[in-house]
Protein backbone atom coordinates (compact mmCIF):
# COMPACT_ATOMS: atom_id res chain seq x y z
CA UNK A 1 -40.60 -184.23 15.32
CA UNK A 2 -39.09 -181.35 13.58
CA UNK A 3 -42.10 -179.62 11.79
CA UNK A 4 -41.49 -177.02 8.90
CA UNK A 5 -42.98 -173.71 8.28
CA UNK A 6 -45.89 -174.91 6.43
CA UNK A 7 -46.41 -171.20 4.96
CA UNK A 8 -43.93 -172.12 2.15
CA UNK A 9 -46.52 -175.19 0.78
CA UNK A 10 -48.67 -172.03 -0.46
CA UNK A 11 -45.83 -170.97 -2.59
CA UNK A 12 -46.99 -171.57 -6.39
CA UNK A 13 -44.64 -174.13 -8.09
CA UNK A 14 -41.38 -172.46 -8.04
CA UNK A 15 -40.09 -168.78 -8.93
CA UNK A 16 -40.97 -167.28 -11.84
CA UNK A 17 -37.68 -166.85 -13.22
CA UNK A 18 -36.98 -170.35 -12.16
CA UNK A 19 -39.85 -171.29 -14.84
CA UNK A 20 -38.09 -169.67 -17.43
CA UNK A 21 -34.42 -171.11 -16.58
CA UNK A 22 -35.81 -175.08 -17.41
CA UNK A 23 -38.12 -173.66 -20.08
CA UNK A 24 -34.83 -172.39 -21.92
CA UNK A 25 -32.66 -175.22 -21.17
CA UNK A 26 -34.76 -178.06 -22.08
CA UNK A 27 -35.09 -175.54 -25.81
CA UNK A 28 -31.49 -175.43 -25.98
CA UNK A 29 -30.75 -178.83 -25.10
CA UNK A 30 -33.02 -179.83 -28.13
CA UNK A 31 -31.90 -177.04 -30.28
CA UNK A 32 -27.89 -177.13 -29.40
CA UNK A 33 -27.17 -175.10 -32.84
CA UNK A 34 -29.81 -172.12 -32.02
CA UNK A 35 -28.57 -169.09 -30.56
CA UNK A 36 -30.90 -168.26 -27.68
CA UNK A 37 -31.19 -164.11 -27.42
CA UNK A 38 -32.59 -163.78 -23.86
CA UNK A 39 -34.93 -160.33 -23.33
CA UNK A 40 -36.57 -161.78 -19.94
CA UNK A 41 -34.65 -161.63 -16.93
CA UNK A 42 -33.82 -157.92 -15.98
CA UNK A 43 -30.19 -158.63 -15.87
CA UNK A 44 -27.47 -156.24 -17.20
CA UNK A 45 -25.17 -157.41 -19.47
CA UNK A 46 -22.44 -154.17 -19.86
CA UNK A 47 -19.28 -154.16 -17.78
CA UNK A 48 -19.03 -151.91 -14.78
CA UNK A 49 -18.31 -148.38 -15.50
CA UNK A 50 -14.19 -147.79 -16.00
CA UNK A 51 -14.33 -145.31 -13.09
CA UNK A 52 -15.99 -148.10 -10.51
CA UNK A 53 -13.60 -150.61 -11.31
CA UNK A 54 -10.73 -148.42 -11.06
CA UNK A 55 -11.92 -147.72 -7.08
CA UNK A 56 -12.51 -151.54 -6.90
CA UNK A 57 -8.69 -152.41 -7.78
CA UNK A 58 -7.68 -149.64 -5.78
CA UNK A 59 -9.45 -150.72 -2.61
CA UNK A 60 -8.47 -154.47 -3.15
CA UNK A 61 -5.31 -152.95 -3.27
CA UNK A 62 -5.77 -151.47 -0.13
CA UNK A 63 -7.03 -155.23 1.17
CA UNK A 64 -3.27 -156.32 0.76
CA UNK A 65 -1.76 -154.06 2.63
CA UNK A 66 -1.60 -154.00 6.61
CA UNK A 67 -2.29 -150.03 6.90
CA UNK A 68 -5.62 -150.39 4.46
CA UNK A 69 -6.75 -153.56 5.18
CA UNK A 70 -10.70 -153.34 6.46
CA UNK A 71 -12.15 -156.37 8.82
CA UNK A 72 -15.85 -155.75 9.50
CA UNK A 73 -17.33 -152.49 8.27
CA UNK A 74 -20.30 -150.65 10.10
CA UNK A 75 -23.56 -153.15 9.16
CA UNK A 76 -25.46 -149.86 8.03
CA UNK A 77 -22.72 -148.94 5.49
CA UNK A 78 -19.52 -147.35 5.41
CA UNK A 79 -19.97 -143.29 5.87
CA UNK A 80 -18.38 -141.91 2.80
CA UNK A 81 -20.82 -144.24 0.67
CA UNK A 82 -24.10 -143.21 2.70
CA UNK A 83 -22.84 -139.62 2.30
CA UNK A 84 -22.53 -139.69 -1.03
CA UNK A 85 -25.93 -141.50 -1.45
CA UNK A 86 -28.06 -138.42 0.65
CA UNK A 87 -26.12 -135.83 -1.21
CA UNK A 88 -26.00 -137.12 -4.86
CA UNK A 89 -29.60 -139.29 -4.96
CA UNK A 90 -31.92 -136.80 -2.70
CA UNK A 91 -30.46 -133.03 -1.31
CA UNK A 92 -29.47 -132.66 -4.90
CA UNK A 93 -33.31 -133.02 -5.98
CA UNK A 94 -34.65 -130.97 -3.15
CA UNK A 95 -35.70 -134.72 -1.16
CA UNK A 96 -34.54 -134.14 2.73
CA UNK A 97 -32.63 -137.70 3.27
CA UNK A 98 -29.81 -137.72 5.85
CA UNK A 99 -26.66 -140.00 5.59
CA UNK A 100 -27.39 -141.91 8.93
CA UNK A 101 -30.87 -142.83 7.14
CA UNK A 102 -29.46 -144.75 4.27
CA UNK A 103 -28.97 -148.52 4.83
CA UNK A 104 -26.35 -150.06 2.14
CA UNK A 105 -27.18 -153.45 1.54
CA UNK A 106 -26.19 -156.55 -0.86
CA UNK A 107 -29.44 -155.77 -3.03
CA UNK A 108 -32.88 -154.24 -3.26
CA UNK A 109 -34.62 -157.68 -3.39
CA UNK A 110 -33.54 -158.91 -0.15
CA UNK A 111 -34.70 -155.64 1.68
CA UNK A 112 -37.55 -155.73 -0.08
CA UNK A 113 -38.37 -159.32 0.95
CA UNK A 114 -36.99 -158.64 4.45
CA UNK A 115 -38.46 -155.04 5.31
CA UNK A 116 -41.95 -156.85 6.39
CA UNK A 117 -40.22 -158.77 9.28
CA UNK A 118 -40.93 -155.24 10.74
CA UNK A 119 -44.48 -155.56 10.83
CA UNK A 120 -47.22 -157.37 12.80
CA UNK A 121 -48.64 -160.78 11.02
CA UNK A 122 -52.09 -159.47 11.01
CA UNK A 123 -50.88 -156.35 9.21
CA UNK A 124 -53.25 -155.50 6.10
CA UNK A 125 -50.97 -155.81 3.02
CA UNK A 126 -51.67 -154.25 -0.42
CA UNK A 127 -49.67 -154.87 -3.18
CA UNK A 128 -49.67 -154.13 -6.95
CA UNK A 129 -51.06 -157.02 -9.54
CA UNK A 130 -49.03 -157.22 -11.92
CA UNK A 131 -46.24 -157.34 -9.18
CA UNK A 132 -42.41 -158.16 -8.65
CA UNK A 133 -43.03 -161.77 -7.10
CA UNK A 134 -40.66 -160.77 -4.08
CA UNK A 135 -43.15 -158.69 -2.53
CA UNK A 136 -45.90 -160.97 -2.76
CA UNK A 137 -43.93 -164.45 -2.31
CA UNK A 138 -42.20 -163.25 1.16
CA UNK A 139 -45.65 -161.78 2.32
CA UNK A 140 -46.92 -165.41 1.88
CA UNK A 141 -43.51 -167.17 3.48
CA UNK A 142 -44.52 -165.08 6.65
CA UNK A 143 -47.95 -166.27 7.24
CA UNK A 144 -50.24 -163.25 6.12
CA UNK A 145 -52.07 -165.09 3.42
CA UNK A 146 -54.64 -168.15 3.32
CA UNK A 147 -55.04 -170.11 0.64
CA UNK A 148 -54.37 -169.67 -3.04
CA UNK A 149 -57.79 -169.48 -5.14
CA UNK A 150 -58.45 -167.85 -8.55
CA UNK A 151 -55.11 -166.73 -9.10
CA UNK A 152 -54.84 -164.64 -5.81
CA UNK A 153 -54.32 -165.50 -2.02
CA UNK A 154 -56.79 -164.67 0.46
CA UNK A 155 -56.40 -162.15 2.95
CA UNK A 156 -53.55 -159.91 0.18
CA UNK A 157 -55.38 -156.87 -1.04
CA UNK A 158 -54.86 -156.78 -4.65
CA UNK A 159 -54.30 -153.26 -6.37
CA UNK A 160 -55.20 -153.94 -10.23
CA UNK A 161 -52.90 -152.44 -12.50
CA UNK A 162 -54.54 -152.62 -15.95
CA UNK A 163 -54.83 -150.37 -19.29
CA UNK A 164 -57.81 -148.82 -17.88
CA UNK A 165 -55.87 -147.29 -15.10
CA UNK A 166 -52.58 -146.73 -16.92
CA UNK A 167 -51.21 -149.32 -14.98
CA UNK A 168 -50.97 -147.03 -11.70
CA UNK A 169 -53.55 -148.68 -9.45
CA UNK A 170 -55.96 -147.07 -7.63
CA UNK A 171 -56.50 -146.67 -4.01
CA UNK A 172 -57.74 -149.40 -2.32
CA UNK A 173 -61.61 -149.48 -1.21
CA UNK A 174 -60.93 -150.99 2.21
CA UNK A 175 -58.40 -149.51 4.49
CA UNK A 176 -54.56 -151.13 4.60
CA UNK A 177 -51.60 -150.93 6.58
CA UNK A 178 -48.71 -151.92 4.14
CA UNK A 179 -48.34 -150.56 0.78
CA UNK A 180 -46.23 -151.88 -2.37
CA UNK A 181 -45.14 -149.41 -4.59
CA UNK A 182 -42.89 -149.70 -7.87
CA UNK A 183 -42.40 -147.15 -9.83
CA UNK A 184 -40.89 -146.79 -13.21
CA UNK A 185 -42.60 -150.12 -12.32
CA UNK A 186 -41.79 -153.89 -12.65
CA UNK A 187 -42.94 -155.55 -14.53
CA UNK A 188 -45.08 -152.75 -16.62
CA UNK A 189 -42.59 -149.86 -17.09
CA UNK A 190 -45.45 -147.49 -16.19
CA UNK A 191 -44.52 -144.61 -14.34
CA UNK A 192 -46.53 -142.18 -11.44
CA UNK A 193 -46.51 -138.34 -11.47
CA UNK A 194 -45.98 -136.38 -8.45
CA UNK A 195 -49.56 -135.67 -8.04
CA UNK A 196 -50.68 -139.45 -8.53
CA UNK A 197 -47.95 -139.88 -6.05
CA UNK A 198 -49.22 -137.49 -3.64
CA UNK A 199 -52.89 -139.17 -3.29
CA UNK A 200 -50.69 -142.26 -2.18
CA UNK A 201 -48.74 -140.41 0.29
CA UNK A 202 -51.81 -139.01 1.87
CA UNK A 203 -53.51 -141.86 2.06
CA UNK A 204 -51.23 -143.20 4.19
CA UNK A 205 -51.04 -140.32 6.14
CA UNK A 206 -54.56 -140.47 6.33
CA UNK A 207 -54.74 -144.30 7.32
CA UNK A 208 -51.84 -144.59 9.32
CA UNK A 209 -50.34 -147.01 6.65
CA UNK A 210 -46.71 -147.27 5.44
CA UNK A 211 -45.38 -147.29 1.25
CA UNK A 212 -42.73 -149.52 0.90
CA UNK A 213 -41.48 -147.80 -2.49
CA UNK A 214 -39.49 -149.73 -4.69
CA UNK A 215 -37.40 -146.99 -7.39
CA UNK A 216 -34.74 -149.48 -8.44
CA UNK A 217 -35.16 -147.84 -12.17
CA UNK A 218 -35.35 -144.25 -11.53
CA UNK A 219 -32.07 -143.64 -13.38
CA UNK A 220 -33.85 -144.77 -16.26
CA UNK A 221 -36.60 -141.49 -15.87
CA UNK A 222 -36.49 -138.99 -18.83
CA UNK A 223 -39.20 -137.02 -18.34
CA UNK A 224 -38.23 -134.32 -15.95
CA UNK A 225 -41.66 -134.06 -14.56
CA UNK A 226 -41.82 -136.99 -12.87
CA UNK A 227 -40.16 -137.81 -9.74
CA UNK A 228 -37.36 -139.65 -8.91
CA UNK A 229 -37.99 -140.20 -5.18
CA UNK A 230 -40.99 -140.98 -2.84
CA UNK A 231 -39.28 -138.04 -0.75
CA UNK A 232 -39.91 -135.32 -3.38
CA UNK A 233 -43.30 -135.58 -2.11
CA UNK A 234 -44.59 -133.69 1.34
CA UNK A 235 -45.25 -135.34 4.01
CA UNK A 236 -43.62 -138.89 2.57
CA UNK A 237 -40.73 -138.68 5.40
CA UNK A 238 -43.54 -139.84 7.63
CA UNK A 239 -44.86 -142.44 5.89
CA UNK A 240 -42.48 -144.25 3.37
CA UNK A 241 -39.58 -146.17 3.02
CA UNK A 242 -37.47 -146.32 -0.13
CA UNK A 243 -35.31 -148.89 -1.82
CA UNK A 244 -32.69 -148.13 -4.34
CA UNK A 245 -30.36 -150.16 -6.56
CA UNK A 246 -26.70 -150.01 -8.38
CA UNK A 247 -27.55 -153.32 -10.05
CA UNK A 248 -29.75 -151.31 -12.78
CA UNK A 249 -27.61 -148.24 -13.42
CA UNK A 250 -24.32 -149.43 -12.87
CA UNK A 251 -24.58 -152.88 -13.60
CA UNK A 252 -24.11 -154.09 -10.05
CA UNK A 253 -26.07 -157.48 -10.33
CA UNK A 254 -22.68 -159.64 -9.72
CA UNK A 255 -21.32 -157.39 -7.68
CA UNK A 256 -24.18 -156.72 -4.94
CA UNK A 257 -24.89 -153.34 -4.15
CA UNK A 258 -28.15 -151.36 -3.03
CA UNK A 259 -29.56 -149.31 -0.53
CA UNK A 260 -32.90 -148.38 1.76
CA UNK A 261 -33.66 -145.15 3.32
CA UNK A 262 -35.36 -145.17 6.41
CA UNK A 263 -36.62 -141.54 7.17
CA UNK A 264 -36.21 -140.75 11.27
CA UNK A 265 -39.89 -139.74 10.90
CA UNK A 266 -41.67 -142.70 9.76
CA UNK A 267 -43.66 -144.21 12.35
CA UNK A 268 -45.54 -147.42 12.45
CA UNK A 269 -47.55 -148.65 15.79
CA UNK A 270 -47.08 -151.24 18.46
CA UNK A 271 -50.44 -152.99 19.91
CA UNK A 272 -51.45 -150.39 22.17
CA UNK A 273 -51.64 -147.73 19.12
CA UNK A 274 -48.18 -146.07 20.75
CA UNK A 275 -46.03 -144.41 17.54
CA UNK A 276 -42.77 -146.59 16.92
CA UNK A 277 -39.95 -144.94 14.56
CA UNK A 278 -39.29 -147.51 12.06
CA UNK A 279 -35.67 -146.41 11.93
CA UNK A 280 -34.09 -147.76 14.85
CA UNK A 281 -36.49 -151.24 14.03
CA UNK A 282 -34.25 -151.89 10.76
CA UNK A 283 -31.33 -150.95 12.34
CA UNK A 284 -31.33 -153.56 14.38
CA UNK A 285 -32.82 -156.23 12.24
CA UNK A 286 -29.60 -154.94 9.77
CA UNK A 287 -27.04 -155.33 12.72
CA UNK A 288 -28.49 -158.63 13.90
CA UNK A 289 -28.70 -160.41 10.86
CA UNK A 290 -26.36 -158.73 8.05
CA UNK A 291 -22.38 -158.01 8.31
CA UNK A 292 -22.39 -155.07 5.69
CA UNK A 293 -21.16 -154.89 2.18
CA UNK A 294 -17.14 -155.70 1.54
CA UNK A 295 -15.04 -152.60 1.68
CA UNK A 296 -14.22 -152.81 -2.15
CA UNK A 297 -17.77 -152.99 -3.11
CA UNK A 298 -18.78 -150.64 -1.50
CA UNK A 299 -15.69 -148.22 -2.82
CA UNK A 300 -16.87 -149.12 -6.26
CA UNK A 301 -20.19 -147.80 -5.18
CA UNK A 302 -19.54 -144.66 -4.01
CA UNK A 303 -17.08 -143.77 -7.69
CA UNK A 304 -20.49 -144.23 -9.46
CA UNK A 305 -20.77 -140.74 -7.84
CA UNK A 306 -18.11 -139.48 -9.18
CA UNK A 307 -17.96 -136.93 -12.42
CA UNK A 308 -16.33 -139.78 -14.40
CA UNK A 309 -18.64 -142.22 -12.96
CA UNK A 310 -21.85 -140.02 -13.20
CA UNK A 311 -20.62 -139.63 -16.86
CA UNK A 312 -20.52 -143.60 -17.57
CA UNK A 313 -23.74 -144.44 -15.76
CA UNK A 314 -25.83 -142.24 -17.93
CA UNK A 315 -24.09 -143.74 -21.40
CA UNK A 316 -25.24 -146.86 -19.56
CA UNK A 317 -28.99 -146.05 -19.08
CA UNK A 318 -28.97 -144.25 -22.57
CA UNK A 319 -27.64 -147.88 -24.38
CA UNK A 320 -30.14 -149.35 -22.23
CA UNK A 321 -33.13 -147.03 -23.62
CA UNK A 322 -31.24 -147.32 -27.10
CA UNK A 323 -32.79 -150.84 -26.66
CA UNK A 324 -36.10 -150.00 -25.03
CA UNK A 325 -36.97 -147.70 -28.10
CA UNK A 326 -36.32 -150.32 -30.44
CA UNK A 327 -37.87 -153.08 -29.27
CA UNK A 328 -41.29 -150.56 -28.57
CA UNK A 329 -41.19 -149.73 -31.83
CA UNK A 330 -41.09 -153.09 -33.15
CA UNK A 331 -43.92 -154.06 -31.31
CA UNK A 332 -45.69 -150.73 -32.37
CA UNK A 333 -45.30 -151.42 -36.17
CA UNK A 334 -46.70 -155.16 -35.59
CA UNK A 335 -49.55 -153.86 -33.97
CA UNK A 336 -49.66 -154.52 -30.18
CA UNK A 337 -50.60 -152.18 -27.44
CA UNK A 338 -48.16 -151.78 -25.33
CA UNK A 339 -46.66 -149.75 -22.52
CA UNK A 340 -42.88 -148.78 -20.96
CA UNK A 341 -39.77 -148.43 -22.57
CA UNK A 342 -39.70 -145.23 -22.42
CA UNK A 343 -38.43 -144.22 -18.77
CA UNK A 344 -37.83 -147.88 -17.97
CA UNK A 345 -35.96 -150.42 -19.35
CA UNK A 346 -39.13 -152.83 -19.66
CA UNK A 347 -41.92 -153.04 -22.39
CA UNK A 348 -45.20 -154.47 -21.43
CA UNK A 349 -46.97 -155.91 -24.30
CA UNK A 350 -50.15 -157.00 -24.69
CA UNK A 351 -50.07 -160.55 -26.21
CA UNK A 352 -53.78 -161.29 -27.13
CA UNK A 353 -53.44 -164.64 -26.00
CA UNK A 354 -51.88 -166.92 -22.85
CA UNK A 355 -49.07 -165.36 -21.48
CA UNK A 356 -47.08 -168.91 -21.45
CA UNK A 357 -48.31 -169.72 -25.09
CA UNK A 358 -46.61 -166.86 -26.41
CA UNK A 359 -43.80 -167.14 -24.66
CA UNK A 360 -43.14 -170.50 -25.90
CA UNK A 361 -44.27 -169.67 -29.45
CA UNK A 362 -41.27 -166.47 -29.52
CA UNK A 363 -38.67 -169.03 -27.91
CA UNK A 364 -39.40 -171.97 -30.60
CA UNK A 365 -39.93 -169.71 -33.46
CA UNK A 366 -37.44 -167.28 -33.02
CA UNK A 367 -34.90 -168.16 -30.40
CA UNK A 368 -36.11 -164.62 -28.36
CA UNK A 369 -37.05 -165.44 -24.57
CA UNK A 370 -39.51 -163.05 -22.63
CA UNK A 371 -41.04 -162.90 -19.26
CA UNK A 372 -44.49 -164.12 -19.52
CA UNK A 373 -46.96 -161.70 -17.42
CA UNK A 374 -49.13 -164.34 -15.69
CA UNK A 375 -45.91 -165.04 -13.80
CA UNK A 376 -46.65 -161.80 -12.44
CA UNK A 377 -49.78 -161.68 -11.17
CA UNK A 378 -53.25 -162.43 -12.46
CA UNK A 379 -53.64 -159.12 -14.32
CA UNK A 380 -50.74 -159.89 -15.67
CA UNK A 381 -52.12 -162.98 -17.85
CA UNK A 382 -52.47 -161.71 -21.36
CA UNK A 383 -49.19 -160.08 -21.48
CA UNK A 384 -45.42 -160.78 -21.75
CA UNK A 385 -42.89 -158.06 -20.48
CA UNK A 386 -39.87 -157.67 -22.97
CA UNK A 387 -36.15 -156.21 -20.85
CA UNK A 388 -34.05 -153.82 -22.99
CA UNK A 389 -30.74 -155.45 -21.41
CA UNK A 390 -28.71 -157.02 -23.96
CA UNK A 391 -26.30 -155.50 -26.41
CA UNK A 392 -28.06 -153.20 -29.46
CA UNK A 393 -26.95 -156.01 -31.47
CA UNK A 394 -28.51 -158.96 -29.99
CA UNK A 395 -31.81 -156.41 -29.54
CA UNK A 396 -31.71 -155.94 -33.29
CA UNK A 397 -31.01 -159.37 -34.11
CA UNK A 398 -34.10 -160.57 -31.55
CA UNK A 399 -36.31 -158.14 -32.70
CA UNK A 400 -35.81 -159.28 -36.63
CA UNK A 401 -36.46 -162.63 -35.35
CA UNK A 402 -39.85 -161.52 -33.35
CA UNK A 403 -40.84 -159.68 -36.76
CA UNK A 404 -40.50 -162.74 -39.14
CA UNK A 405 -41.97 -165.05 -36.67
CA UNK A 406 -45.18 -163.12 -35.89
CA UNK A 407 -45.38 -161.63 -39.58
């Protein structure tokens, strides 16, 4: 008798964003002449930049042709991408990040989710609440949680994220191994200073613990102040691993691009307290069970580095923001706290009532879809999270609509 992995039965009904996909369709299905403006999932909606689809035709071009055709690439990444990575996303802002410690992958979710394969079952795991269900969801497929009760599972330490605490958590009361960090954060768009930062770094230090750091938005940063990378913080070679994203700034959601940096230095332990360099750990977990990212991607990648392409990706971001700062000040002239939108495409908005009620009351009064923030997390409850990617028209448009129907 085959038996299953009976870890997945604690799953909560089905993904988040799942939820939303019925909730919408059963609306539309009813409501076949109402144009749906969709503000929930954080998906991009602008072409590629001009200068990353030139590379792609030019490498599929390359595909057709004996001389430049390219069978398996190296599973870590082809070397002119990971160059350009460590040179352009860290030396550039003083963060020590060599080529050979970049990992180019098909998307910062699936490291994310697959990173804790690393790590012991009996490892202590805290992550953020609100929270990007990823972290939490693949934490429970694994087998380090118990039971579901309250709104939380047992044996995950929760780090609250609330208005009292700006929505950067504090550090936990017990000691942890394995840290979730997001930051500009999903779902809240609050951000972390370098200092704020540092406490986390030595606390790890401190605790022998390891920050998975999740900075798929950092493009979207405008205050120079804060940082960028995990790595612009001393010490955080040892004790962090970063994940990074095109899908964001360059629109790479169909296309399937994204990276993790896995610093030489960062050690975990093995069961007799020996130090283990994670490094060589997801090297082989990449090699075994990933083939790399096509040639052409991967081409198109590396030309968001270029002057044209460096050029396009910040009109991009700044169309993106365009949209954050409306739709904050929207909410700000109806009255709701609120935080985000401005370094991160995402506005957290406090709804004064159930997350999923007010979700459904924006999508049958005005056509606008959110993300409701229970689907987040308990602290979430109370909140819905608006995304700035759509067009400035169909922002405007949704945004009139959210005004008359909450007037």
């Amino acid at each position: 008798m085959l038996k299953i992995n009976e870890h997945y039965l604690k799953l909560q009904a089905s993904y988040l964003f799942s939820d939303i996909a019925k909730r919408v369709a059963k609306f539309q299905e009813a409501h076949p002449d109402m144009d749906v403006i969709k503000l929930g999932i954080g998906d991009v909606t602008k072409p590629l930049p001009s200068a990353c689809i030139e590379a792609f035709h030019k490498a599929v071009d390359e595909m057709a042709t004996e001389s430049g055709f390219h069978g398996y690439g190296p599973e870590q990444g082809y070397a002119f991408l990971r160059e350009a990575i460590a040179e352009h996303d860290f030396q550039a802002r003083g963060a020590e990040v060599d080529a050979d410690e970049v990992f180019v992958s098909d998307g910062a979710k699936c490291d994310t989710g697959n990173i804790q394969e690393l790590f012991s079952l009996d490892a202590r795991v805290a992550i953020p609440d609100p929270v990007y269900p990823v972290y939490l969801d693949t934490n429970v497929m694994a087998g380090r949680t118990s039971e579901f009760k309250d709104g939380c599972y047992e044996g995950i330490t929760y780090l609250d994220s609330t208005a009292e605490n700006n929505y950067v958590p504090e550090l936990p009361a017990e000691p942890v191994d394995l840290i979730y960090l997001c930051f500009p954060n999903n779902p809240t768009g609050s951000t972390i200073s370098k200092e704020q930062l540092k406490t986390w770094v030595d606390y790890a230090r401190d605790n022998k613990a390891l920050i998975l750091f999740d900075a798929a938005y950092e493009s979207f940063i405008r205050d120079d102040s804060l940082p960028h990378s995990i790595y612009e913080v001393e010490g955080a070679r040892e004790v962090a691993i970063e994940f990074r994203s095109f899908s964001k700034n360059a629109g790479f959601t169909g296309t399937r691009c994204a990276y993790t940096v896995v610093p030489r230095e960062c050690m975990a332990y093995d069961s007799k307290g020996n130090k283990q360099p994670v490094h060589p750990l997801w090297n082989r977990r990449h090699c075994t069970k990933f083939n790399g990212v096509s040639y052409p991607v991967q081409r198109a990648a590396e030309a968001v580095y270029s002057e044209a392409g460096q050029e396009q990706v910040r009109e991009l971001v700044a169309g993106y923001l365009k949209n954050a700062d409306l739709i904050a000040g929207v909410m700000e002239e109806l009255g709701f706290a609120f935080v985000g939108g401005d370094n991160s495409p995402y506005i957290w908005v406090k709804s004064e009532r159930d997350s999923w009620e007010f979700f459904d009351q924006l999508l049958n009064e005005a056509g606008v879809v959110c993300t409701p923030g229970a689907g987040f997390g308990k602290c979430g409850q109370g909140y819905i999270r608006f995304s700035a990617f759509n067009s400035l028209e169909n922002v405007e448009r949704a945004m009139a609509r959210v005004k008359k129907a909450l007037a």
